[in-house]
C-alpha atoms as a PDB file:
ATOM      1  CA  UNK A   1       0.000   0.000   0.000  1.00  0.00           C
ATOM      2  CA  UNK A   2       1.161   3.212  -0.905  1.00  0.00           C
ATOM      3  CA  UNK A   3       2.588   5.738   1.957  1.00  0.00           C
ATOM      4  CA  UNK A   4      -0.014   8.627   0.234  1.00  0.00           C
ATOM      5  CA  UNK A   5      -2.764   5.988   0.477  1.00  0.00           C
ATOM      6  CA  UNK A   6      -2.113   5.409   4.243  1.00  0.00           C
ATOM      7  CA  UNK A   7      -1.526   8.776   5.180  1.00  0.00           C
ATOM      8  CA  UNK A   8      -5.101   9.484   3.435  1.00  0.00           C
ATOM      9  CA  UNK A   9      -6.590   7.157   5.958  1.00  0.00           C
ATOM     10  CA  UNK A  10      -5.430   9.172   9.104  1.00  0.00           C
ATOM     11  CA  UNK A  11      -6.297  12.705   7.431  1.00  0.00           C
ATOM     12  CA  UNK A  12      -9.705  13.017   9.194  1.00  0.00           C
ATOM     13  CA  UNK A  13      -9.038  13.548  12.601  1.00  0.00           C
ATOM     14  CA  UNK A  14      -9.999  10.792  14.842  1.00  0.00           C
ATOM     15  CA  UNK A  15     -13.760  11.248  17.184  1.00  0.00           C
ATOM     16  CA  UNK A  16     -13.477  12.423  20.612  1.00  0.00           C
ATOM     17  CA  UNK A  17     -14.178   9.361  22.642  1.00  0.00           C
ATOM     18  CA  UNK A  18     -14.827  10.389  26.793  1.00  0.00           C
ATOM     19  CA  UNK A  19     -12.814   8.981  29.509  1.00  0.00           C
ATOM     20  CA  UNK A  20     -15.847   6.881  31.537  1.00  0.00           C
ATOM     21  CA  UNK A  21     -15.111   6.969  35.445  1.00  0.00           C
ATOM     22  CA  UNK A  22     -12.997   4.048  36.458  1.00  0.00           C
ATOM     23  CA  UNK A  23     -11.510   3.289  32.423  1.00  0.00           C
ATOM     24  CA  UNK A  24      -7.437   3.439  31.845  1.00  0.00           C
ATOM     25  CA  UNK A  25      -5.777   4.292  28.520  1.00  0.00           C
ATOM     26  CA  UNK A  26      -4.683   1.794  26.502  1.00  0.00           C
ATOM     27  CA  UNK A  27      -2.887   2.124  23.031  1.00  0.00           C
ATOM     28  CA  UNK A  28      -2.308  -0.236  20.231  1.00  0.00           C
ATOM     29  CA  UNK A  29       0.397   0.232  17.132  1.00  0.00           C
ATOM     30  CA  UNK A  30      -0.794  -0.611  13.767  1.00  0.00           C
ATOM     31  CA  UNK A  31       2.537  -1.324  11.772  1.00  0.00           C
ATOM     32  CA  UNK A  32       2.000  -1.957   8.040  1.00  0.00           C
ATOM     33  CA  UNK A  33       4.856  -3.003   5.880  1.00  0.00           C
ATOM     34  CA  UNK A  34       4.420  -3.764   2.131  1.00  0.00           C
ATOM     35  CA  UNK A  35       0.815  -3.841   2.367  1.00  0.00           C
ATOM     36  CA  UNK A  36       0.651  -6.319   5.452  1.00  0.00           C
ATOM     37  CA  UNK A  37      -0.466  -5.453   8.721  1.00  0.00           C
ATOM     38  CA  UNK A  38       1.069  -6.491  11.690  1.00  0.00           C
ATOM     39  CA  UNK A  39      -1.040  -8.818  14.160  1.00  0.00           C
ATOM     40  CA  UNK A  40      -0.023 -10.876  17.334  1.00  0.00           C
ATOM     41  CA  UNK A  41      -1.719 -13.941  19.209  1.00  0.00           C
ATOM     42  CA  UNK A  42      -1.977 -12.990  22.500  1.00  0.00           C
ATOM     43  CA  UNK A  43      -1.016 -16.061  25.078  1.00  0.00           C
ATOM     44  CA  UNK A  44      -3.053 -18.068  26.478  1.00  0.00           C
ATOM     45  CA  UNK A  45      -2.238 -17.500  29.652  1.00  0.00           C
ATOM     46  CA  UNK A  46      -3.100 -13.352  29.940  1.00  0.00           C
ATOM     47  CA  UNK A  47      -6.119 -12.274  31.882  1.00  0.00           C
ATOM     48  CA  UNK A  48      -7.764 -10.657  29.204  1.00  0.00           C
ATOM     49  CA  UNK A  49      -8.686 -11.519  25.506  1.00  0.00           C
ATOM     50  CA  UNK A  50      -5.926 -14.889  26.228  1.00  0.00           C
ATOM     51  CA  UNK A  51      -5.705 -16.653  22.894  1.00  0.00           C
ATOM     52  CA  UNK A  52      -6.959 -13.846  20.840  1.00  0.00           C
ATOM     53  CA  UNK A  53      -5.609 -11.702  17.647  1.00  0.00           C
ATOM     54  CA  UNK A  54      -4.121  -8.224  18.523  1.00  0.00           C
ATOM     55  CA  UNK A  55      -2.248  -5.277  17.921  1.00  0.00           C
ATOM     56  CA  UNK A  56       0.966  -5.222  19.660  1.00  0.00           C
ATOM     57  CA  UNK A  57       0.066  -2.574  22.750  1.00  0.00           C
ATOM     58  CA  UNK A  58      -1.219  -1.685  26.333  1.00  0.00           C
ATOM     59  CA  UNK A  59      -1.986   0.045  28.915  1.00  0.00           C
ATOM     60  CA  UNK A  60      -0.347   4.166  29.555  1.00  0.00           C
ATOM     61  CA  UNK A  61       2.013   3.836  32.007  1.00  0.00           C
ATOM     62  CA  UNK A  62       2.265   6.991  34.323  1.00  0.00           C
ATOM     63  CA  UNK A  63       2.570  10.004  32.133  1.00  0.00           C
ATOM     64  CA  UNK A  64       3.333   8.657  28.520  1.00  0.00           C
ATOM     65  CA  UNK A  65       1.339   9.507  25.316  1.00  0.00           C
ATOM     66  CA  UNK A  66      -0.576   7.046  23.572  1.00  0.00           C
ATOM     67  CA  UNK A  67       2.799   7.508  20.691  1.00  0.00           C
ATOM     68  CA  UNK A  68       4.867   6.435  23.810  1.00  0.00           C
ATOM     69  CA  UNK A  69       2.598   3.709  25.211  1.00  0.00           C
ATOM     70  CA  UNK A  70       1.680   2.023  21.952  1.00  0.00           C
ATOM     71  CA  UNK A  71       5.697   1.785  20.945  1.00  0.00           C
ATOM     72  CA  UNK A  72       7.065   0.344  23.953  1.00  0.00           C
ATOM     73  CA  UNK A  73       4.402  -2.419  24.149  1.00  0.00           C
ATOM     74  CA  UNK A  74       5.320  -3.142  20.565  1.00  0.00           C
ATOM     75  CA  UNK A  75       8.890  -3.394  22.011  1.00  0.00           C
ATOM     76  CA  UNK A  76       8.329  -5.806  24.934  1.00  0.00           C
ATOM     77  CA  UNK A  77       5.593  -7.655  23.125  1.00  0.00           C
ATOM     78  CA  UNK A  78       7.293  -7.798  19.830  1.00  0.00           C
ATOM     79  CA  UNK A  79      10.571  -6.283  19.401  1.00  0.00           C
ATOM     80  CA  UNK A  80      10.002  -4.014  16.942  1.00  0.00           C
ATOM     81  CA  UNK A  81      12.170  -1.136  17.457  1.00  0.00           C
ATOM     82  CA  UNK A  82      11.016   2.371  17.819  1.00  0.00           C
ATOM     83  CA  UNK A  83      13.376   3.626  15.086  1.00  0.00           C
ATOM     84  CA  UNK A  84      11.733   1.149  12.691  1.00  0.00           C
ATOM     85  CA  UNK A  85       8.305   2.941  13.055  1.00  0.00           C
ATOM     86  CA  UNK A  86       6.884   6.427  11.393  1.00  0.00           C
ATOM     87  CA  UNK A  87       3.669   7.261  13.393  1.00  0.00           C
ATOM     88  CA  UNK A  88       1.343   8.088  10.722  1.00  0.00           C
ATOM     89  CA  UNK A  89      -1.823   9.414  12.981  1.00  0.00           C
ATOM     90  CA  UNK A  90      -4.958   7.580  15.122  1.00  0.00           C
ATOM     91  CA  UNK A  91      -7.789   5.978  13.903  1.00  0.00           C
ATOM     92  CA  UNK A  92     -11.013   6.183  16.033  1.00  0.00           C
ATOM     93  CA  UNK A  93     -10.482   5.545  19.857  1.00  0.00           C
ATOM     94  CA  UNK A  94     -12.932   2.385  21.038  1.00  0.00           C
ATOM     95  CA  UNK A  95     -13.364   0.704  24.260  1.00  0.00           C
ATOM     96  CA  UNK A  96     -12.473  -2.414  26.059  1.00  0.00           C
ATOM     97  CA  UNK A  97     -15.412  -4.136  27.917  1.00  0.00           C
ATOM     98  CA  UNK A  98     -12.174  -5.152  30.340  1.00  0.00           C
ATOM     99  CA  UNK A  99     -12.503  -1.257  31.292  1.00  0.00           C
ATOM    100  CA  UNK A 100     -10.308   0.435  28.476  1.00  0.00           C
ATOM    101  CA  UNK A 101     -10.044   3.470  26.242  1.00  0.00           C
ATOM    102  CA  UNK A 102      -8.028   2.046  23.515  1.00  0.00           C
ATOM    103  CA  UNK A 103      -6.055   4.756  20.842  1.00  0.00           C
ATOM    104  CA  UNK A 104      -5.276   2.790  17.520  1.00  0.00           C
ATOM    105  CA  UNK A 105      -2.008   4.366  15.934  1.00  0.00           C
ATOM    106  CA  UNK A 106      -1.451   3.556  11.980  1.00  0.00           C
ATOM    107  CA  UNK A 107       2.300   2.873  11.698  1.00  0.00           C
ATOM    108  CA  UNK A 108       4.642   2.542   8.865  1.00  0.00           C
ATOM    109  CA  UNK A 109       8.093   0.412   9.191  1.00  0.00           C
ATOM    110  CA  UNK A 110      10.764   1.876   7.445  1.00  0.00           C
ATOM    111  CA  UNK A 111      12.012  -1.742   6.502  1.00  0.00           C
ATOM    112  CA  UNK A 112      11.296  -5.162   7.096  1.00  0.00           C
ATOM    113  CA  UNK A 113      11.789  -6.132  11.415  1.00  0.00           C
ATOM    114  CA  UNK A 114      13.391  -8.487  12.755  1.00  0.00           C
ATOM    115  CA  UNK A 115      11.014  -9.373  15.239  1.00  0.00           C
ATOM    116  CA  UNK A 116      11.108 -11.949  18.252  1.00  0.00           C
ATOM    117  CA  UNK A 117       7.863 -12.439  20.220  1.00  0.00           C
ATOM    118  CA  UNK A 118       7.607 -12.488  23.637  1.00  0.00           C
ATOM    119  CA  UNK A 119       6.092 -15.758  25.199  1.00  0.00           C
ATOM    120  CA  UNK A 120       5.000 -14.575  27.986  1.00  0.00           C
ATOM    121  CA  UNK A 121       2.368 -12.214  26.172  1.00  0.00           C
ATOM    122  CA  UNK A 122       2.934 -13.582  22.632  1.00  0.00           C
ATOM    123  CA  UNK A 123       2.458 -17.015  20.958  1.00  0.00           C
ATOM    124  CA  UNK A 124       2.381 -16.248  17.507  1.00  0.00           C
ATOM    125  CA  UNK A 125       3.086 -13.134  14.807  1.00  0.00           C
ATOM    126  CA  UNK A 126       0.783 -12.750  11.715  1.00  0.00           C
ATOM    127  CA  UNK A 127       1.368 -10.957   8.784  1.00  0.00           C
ATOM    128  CA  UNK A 128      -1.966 -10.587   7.292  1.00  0.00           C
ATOM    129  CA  UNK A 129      -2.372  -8.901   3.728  1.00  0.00           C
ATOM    130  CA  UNK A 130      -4.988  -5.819   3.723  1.00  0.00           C
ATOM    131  CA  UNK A 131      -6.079  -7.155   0.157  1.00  0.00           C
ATOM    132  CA  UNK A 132      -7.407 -10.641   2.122  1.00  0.00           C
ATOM    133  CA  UNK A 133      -9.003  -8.445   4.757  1.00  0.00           C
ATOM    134  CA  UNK A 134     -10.594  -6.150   2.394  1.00  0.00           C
ATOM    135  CA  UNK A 135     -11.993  -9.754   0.831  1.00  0.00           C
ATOM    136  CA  UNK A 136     -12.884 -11.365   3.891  1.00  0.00           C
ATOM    137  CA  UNK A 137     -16.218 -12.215   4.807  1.00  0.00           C
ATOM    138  CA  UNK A 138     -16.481  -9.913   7.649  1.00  0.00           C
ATOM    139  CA  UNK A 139     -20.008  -9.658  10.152  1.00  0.00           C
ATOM    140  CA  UNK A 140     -21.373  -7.896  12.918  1.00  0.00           C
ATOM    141  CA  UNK A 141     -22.631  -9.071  15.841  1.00  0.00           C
ATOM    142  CA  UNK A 142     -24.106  -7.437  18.600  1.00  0.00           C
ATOM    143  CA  UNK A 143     -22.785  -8.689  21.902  1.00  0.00           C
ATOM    144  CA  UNK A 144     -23.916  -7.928  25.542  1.00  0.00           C
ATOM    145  CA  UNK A 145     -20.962  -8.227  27.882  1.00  0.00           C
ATOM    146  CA  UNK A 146     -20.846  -7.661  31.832  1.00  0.00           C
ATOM    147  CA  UNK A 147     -18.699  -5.879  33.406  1.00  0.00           C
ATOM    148  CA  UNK A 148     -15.300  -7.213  34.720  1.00  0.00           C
ATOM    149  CA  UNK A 149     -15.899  -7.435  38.646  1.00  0.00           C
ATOM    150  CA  UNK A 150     -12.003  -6.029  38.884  1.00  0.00           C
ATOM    151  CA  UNK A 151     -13.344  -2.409  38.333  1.00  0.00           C
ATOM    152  CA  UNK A 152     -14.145  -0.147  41.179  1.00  0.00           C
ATOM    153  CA  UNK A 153     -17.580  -0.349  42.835  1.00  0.00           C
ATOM    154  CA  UNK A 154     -18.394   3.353  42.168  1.00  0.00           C
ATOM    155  CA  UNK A 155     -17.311   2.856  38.581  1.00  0.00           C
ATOM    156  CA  UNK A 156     -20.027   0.403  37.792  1.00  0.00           C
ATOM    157  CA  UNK A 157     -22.423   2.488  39.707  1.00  0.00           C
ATOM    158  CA  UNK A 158     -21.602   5.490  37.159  1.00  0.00           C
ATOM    159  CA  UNK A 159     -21.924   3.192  34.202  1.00  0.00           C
ATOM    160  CA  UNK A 160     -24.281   0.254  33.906  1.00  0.00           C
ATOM    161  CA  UNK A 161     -22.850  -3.464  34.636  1.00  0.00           C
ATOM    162  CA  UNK A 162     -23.881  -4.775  31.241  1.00  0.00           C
ATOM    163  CA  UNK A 163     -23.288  -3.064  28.281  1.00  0.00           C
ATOM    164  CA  UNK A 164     -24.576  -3.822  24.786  1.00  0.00           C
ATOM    165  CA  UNK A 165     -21.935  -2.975  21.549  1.00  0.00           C
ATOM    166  CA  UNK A 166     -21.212  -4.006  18.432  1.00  0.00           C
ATOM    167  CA  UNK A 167     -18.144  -6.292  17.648  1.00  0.00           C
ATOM    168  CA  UNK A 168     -17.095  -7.025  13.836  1.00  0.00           C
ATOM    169  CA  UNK A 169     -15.505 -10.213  13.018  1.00  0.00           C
ATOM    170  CA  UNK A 170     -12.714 -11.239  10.123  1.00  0.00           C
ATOM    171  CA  UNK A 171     -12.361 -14.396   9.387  1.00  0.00           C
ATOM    172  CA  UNK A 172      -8.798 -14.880   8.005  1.00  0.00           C
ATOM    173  CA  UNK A 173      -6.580 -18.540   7.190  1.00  0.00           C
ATOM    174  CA  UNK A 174      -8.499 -20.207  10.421  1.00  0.00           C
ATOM    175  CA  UNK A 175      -8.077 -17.043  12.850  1.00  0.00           C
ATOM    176  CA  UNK A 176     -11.097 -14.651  13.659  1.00  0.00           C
ATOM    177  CA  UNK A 177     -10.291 -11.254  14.055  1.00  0.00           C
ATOM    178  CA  UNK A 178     -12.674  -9.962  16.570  1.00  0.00           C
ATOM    179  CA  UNK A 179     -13.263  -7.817  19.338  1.00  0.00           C
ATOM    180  CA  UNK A 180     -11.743  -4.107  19.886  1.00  0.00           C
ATOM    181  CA  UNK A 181      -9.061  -5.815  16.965  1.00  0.00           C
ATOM    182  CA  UNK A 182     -12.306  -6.149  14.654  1.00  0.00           C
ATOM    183  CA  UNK A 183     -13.417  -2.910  15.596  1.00  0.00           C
ATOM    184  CA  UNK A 184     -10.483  -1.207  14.568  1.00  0.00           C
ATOM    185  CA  UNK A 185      -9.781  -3.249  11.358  1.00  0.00           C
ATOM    186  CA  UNK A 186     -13.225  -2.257  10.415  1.00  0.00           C
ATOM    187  CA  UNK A 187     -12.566   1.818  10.697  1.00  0.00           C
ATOM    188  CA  UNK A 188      -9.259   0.695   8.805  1.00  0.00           C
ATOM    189  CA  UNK A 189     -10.834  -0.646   6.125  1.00  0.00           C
ATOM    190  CA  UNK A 190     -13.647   1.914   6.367  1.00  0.00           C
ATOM    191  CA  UNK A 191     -11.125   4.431   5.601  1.00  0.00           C
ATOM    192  CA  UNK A 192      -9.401   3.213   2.866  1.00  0.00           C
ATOM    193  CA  UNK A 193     -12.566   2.816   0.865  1.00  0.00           C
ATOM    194  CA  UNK A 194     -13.465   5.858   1.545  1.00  0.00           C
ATOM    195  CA  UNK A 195      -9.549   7.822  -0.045  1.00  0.00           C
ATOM    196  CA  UNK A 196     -10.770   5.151  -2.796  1.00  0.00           C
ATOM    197  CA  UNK A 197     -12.312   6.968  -6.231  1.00  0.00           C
END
């Protein structure tokens, strides 16, 4: 994919998305290199969304940028190197039912990584090509999800235990991408049709 093409996709800026009492930031890195995007499988032994296909990112830690976040989870999840990476702008912000405000950042590698997955958070790397998303046979689903019990009593008081949202699935090679992934994927893909004549 061309580098015009993808900066396209970031020129709208992305909505304002509200900061719900008892959420933390999260950020996620979307690296694309020669028209692939970058995916992990997240072990099977993490407490939340074990087993499932991700960007490489995380949680803030105490005073960092979503830039900042988003490129040293890539680092300890993945290896990729900071220096590797152009930050090209954010998609939409979504949330987390696990109690996160997740900022998707569209990346571009400067060359090919050498990249060695962590196993404590990582189990696999996928390359996937944005032509076979753009194919896929993608759905919607509405899901209703409660509440992770780990967030503060007066945060479920100021927003309801069970919440309804929609979750888009891609099936790809015998992996669904799903979930907050999905979500963002979609808005990807969104995007790109839309810088499309």
């Amino acid at each position: 994919m061309r580098p015009e093409t993808l900066k396209a996709i970031v020129r709208r800026p992305p909505r304002a998305l509200e900061l719900p009492q008892g959420f933390v930031d999260a950020a996620v890195l979307i690296p694309v290199w020669e028209g692939r995007l970058l995916f992990t499988v997240r072990s099977a032994d993490l407490p939340h969304h074990a087993a499932q296909v991700s960007f490489p990112g995380g949680r803030f830690d105490d005073g960092e940028t979503a830039e900042q976040a988003a490129l040293r989870e890539a680092w300890e999840e993945v290896g990729l190197r900071a220096d590797l990476v152009e930050i090209l702008g954010h998609l939409d912000p979504t949330f987390s039912p696990f109690g996160f405000r997740v900022f998707p950042l569209l990346a571009q590698l400067r060359e090919e990584p050498q990249l060695r997955p962590n196993p404590v958070e990582v189990s696999e790397i996928l390359w996937v090509p944005i032509e076979e998303l753009m194919q896929a046979p993608a759905y919607a689903e509405e899901r209703v999800v409660s509440r992770p019990a780990p967030l503060p009593e007066e945060a479920l008081a100021a927003q309801p235990s069970v919440i309804k949202r929609r979750v888009w699935h891609y099936p790809w090679r015998g992996y669904d991408i799903w979930g907050v992934t999905g979500n963002i994927v979609h808005d990807f893909l969104e995007r790109i049709k839309q810088t499309q004549p």
